[in-house]
C-alpha atoms as a PDB file:
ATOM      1  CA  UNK A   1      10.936  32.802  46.366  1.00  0.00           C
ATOM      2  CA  UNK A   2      11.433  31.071  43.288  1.00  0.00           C
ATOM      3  CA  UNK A   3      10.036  27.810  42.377  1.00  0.00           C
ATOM      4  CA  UNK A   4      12.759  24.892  42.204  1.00  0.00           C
ATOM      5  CA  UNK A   5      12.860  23.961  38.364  1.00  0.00           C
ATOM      6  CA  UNK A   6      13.211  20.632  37.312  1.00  0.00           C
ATOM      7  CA  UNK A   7      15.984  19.305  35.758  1.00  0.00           C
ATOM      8  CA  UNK A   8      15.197  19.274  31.800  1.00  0.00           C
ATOM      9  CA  UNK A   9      15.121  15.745  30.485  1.00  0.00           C
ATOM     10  CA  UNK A  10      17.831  14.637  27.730  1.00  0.00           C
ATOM     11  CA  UNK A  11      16.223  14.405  24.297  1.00  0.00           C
ATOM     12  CA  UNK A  12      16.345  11.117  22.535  1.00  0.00           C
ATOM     13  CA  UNK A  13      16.585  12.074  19.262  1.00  0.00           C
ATOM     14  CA  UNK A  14      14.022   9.351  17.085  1.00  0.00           C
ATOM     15  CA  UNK A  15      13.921   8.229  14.088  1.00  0.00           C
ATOM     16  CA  UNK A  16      10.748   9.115  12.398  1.00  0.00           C
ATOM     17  CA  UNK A  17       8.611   6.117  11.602  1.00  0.00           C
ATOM     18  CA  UNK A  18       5.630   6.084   9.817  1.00  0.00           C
ATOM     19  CA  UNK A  19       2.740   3.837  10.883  1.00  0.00           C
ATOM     20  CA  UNK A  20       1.823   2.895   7.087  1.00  0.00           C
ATOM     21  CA  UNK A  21       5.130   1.784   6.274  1.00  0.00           C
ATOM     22  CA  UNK A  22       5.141  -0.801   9.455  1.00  0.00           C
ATOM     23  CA  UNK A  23       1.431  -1.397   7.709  1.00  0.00           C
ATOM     24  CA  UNK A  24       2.546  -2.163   4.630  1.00  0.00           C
ATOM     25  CA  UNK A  25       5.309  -4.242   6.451  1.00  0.00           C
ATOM     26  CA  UNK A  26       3.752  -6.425   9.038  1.00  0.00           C
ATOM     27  CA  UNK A  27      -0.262  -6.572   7.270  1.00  0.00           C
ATOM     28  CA  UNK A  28      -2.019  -9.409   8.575  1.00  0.00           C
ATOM     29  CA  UNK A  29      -3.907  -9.682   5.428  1.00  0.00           C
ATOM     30  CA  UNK A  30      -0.272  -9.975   3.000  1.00  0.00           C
ATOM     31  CA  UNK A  31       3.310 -10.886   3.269  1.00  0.00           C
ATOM     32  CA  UNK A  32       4.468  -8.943   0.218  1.00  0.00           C
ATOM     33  CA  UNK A  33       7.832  -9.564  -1.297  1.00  0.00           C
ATOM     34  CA  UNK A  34      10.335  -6.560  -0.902  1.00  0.00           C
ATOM     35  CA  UNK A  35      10.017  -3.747  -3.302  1.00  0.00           C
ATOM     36  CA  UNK A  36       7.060  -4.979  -4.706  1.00  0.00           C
ATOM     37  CA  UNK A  37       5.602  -1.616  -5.340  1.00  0.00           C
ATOM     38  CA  UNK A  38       8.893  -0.404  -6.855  1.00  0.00           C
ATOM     39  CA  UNK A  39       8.709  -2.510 -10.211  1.00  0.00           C
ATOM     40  CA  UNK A  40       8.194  -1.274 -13.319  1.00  0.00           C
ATOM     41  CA  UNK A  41       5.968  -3.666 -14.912  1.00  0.00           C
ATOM     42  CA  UNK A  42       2.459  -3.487 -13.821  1.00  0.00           C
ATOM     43  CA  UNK A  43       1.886  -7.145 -14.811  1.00  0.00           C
ATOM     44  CA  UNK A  44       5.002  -8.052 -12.515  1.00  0.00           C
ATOM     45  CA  UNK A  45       3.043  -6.004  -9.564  1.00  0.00           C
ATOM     46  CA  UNK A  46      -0.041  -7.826 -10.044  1.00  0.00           C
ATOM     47  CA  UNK A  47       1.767 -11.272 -10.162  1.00  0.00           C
ATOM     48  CA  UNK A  48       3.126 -10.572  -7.008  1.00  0.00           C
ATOM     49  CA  UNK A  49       0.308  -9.031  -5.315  1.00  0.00           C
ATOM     50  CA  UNK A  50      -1.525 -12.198  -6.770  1.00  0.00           C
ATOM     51  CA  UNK A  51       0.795 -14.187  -5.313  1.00  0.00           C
ATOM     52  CA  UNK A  52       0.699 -13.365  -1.780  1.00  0.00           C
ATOM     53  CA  UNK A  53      -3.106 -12.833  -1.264  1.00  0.00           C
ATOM     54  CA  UNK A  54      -3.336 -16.650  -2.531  1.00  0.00           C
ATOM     55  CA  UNK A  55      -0.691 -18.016  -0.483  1.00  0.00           C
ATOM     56  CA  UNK A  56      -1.638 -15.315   2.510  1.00  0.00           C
ATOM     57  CA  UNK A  57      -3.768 -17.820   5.233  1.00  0.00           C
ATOM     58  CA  UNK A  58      -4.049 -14.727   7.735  1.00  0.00           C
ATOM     59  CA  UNK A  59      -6.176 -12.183   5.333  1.00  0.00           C
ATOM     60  CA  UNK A  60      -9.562 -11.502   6.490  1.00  0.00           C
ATOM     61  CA  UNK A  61     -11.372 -11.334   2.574  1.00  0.00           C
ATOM     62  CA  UNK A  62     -10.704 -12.993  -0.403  1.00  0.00           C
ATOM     63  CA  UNK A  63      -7.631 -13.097  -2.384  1.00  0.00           C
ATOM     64  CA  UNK A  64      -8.814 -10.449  -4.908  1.00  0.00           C
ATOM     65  CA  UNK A  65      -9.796  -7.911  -2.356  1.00  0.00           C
ATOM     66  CA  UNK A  66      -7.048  -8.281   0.091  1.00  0.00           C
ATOM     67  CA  UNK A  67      -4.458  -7.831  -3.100  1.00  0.00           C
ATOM     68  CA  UNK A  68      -6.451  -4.633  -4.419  1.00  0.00           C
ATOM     69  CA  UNK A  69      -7.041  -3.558  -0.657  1.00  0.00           C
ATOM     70  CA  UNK A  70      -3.029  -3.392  -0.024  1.00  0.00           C
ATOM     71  CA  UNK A  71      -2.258  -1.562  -3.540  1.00  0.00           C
ATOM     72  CA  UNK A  72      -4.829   0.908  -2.936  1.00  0.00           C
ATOM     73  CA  UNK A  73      -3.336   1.696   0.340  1.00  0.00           C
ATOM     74  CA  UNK A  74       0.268   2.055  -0.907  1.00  0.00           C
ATOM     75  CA  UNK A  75      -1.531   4.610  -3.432  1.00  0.00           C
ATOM     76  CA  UNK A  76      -3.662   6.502  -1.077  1.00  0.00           C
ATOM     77  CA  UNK A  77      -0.923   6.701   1.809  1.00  0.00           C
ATOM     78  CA  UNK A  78       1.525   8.209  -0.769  1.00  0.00           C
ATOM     79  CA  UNK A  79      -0.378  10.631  -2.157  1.00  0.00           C
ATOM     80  CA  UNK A  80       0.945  13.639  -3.649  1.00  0.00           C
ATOM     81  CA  UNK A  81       4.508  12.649  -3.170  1.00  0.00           C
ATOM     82  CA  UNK A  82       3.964   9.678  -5.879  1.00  0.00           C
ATOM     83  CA  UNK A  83       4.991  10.962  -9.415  1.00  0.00           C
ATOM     84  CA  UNK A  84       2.501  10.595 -12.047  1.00  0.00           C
ATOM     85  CA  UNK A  85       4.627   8.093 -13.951  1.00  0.00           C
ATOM     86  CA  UNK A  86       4.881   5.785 -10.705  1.00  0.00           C
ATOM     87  CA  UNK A  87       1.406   6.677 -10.187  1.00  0.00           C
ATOM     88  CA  UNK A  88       0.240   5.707 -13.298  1.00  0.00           C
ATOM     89  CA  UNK A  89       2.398   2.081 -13.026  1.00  0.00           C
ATOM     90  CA  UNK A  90       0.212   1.303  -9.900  1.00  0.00           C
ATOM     91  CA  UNK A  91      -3.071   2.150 -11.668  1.00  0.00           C
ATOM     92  CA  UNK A  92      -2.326  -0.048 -14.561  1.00  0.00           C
ATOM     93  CA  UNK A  93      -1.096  -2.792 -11.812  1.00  0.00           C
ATOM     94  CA  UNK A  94      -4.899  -2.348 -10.538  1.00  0.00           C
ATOM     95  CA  UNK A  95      -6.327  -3.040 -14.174  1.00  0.00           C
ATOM     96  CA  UNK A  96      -3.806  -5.864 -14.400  1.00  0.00           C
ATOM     97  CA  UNK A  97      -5.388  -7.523 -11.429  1.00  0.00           C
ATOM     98  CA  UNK A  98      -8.439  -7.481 -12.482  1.00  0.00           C
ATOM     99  CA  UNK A  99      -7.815  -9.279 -15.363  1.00  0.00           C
ATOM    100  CA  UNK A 100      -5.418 -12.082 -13.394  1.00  0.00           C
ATOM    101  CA  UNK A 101      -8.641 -12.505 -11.081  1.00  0.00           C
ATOM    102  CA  UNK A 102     -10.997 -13.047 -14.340  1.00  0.00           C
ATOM    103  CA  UNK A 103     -13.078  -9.890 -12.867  1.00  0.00           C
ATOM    104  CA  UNK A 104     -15.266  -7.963 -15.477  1.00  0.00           C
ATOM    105  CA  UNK A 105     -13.716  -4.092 -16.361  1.00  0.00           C
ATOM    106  CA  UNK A 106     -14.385  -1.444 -14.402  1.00  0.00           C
ATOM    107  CA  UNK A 107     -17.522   0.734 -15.507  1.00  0.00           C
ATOM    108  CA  UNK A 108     -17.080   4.170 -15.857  1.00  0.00           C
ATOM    109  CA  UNK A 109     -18.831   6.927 -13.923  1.00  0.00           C
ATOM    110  CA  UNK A 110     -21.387   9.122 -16.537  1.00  0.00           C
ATOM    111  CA  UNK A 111     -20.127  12.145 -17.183  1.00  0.00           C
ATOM    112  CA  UNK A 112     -21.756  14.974 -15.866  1.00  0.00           C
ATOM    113  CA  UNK A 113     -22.278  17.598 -18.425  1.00  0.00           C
END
């Protein structure tokens, strides 16, 4: 006496969607223009990113944070797969920002020797 086995359901095969890309996407806190993060300039980022924090009514914090809050994230979420050049784009599109938001530089962290 065997068990009756159930029929085995048909597999939907699904696209794979990542929950940081519908992040960057549908943020409450930006509406970023398409392929922001794919520019070369890091000025041209920083305008942007500039651009919709200011005109952005649904962000929680102020312009500044929200812009450096969403850049961050695109960094972080990518993570090893960004290439050091791209990487290095975004980083300078951070410095940018703080100079477009008349914020002082960044200190350093001391050395530990």
């Amino acid at each position: 006496m065997s068990a009756a086995r159930k029929p085995a359901k048909s597999r939907v095969k699904k696209t794979k969607r990542y929950w940081s890309a519908r992040v960057t996407r549908e943020s409450d806190a930006l509406d970023l223009k398409k392929g922001v993060f794919a520019l070369n300039d890091p000025r041209r980022i920083a305008l942007s990113l500039k651009h919709s924090a200011e005109q952005s009514h649904r962000r929680k914090a102020e312009p500044y944070r929200s812009a450096l809050s969403m850049l961050t994230f695109y960094i972080n979420r990518a993570g090893k797969n960004l290439p050091a050049a791209r990487k290095r784009i975004l980083m300078r599109a951070k410095v940018e920002l703080r100079t477009l938001f008349n914020k002082p530089p960044q200190r350093r962290a001391a050395s530990r020797a």
